[in-house]
Protein backbone atom coordinates (compact mmCIF):
# COMPACT_ATOMS: atom_id res chain seq x y z
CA UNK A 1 107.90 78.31 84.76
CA UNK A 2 109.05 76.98 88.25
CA UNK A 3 112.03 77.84 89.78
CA UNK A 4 112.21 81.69 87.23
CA UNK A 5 110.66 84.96 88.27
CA UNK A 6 109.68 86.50 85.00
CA UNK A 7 109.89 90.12 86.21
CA UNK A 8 113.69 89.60 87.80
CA UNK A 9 115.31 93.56 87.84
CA UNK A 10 117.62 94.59 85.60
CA UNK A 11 120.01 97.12 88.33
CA UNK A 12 121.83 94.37 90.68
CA UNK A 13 123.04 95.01 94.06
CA UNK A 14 125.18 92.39 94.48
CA UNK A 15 127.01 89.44 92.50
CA UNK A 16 129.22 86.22 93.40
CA UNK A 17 130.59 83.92 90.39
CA UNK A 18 132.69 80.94 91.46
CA UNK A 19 133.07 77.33 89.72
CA UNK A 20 132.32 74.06 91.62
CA UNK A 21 133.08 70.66 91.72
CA UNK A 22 129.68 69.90 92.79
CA UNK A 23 127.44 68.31 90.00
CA UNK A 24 124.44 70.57 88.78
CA UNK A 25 122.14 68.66 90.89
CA UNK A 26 123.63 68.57 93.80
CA UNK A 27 124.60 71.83 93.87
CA UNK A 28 120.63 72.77 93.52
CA UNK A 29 119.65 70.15 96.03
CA UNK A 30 122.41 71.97 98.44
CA UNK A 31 120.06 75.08 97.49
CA UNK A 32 116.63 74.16 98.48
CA UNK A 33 117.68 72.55 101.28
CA UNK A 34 120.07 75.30 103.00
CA UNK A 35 117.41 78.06 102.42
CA UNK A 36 114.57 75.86 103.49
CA UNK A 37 116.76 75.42 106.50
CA UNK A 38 116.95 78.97 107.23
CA UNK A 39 113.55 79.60 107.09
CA UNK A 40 113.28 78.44 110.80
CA UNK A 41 116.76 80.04 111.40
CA UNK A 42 116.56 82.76 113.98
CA UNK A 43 119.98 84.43 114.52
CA UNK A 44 121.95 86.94 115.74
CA UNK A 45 122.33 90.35 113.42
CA UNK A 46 126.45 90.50 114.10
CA UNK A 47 126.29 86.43 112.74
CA UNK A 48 124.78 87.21 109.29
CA UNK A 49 126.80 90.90 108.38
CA UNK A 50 129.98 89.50 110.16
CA UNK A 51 130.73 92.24 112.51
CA UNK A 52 130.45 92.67 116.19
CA UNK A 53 127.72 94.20 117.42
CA UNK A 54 127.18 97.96 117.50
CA UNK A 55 124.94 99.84 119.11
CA UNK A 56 122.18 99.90 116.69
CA UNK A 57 121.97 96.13 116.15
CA UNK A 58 122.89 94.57 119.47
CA UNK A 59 120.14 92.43 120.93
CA UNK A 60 118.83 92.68 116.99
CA UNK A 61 117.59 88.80 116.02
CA UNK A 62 117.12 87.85 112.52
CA UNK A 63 114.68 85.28 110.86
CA UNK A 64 114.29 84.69 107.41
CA UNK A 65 111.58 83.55 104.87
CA UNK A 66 112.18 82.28 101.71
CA UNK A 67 109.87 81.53 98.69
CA UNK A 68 110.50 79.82 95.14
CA UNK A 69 109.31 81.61 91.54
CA UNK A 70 106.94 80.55 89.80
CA UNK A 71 106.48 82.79 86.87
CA UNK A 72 105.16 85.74 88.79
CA UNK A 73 104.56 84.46 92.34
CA UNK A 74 106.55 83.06 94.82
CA UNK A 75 105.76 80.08 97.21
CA UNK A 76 106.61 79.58 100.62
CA UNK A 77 109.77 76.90 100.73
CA UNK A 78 108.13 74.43 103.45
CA UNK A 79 109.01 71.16 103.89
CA UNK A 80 106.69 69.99 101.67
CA UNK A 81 107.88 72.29 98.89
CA UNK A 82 111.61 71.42 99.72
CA UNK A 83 111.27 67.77 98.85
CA UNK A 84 109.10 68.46 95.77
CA UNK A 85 111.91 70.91 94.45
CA UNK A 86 114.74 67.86 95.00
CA UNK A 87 112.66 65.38 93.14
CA UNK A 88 112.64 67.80 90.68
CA UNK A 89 115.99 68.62 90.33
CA UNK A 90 116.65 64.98 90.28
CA UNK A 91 114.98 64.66 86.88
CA UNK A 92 116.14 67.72 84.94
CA UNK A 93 117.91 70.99 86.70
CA UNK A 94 116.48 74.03 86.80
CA UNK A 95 119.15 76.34 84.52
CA UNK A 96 118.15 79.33 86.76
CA UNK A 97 116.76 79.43 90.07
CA UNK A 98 114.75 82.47 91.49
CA UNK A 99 114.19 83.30 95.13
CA UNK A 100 112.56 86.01 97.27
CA UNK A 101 114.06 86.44 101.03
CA UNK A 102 112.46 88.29 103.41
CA UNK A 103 114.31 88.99 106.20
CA UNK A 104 112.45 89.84 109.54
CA UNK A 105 114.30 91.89 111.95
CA UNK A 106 113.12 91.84 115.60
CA UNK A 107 114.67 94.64 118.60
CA UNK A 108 114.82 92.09 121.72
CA UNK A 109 113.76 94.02 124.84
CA UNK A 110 113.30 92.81 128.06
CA UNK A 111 112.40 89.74 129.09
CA UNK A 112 112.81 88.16 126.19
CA UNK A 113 110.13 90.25 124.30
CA UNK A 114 110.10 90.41 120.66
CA UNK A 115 109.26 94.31 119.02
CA UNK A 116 109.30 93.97 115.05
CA UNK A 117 111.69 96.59 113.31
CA UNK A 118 110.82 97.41 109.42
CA UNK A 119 111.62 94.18 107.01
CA UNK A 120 114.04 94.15 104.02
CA UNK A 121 113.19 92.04 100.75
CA UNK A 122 115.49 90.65 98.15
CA UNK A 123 115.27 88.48 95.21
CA UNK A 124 118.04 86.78 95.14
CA UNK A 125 119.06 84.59 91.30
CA UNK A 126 121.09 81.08 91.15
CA UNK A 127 122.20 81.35 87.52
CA UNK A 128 123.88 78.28 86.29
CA UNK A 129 126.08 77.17 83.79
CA UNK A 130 129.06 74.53 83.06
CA UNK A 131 131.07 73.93 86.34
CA UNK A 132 129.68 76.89 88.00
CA UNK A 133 127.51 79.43 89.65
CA UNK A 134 126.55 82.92 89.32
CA UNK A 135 124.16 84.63 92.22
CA UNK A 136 123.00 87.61 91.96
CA UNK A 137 121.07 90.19 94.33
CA UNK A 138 118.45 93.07 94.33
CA UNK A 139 117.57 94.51 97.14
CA UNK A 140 113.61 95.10 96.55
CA UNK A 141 112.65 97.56 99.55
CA UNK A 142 113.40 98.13 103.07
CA UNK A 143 115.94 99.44 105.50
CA UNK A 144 118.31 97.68 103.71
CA UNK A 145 120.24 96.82 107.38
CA UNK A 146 122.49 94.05 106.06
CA UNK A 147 124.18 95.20 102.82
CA UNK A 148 123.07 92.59 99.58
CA UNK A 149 126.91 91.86 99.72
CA UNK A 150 126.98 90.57 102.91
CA UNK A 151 123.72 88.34 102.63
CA UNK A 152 125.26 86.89 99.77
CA UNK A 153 128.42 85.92 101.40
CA UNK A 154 126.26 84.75 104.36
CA UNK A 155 123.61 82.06 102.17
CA UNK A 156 127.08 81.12 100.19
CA UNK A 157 128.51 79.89 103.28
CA UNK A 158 125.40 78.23 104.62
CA UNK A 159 125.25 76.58 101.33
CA UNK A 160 128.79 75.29 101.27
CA UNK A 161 128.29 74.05 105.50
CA UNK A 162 125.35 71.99 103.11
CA UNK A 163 127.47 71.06 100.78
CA UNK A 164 130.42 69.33 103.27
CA UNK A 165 128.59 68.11 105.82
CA UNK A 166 127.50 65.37 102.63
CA UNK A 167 123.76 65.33 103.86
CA UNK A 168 122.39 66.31 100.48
């Protein structure tokens, strides 16, 4: 089934519940689009946690991948995926929505040169019911350098910049 990632873990790392006055599919269209976004999103490590920088993170850049459940794989969310998702949204919402982030963490040296640090890997869930939202996080493996709390808070707030700038 598209969208739900049959084996989903039980222990949960993180969880946000809020209501919305968003409609069901526009809330999910908000989704697809704000994570496809970030998928060519390269930022700053203090920008996603929050915090200024500290020793171990500072000239630390940040890129993340994202790919939609099917069943028991997960697909890249391209453009080409993106706009597939929305049309189908626009027919019938998805009651749950499954995602796997990978996030890419890259020590900038000098010069501008790139060296790759170990990645972290999360499936993140978009559970949905009457008027509102429940996400919830597991952090799969890795360093595990930005707490699942704080890349919650982080997509949530990318989602809502989605949601008011009124380009869904």
């Amino acid at each position: 089934m598209l969208g739900y990632y049959r084996n989903f873990p039980q222990l949960i790392h993180g969880k946000i519940s809020f209501h919305t006055k968003y409609s069901l599919r526009t809330l999910q269209k908000a989704i697809i689009q704000t994570l496809h976004k970030l998928n060519a999103y390269e930022a700053p490590f203090e920008e996603v946690v929050g915090l200024p920088p500290l020793s171990l993170t500072a000239k630390c850049k940040v890129n993340f991948d994202f790919g939609m459940a099917n069943e028991l794989t997960f697909t890249y969310l391209d453009k080409e995926e993106a706009l597939n998702m929305k049309k189908r949204v626009r027919r019938n919402p998805f009651p749950i929505l499954d995602f796997l982030c990978v996030i890419r963490y890259y020590k900038m040296t000098g010069h501008q040169r790139k060296r790759p640090l170990k990645f972290d890997y999360y499936f993140i869930r978009f559970a949905f019911d009457e008027g509102g939202m429940q996400v919830l996080i597991h952090h799969e493996r890795g360093p595990q350098r930005i707490p699942p709390q704080d890349l919650l808070n982080f997509v949530i707030g990318q989602i809502k910049e989605t949601l008011s700038s009124k380009k869904v």
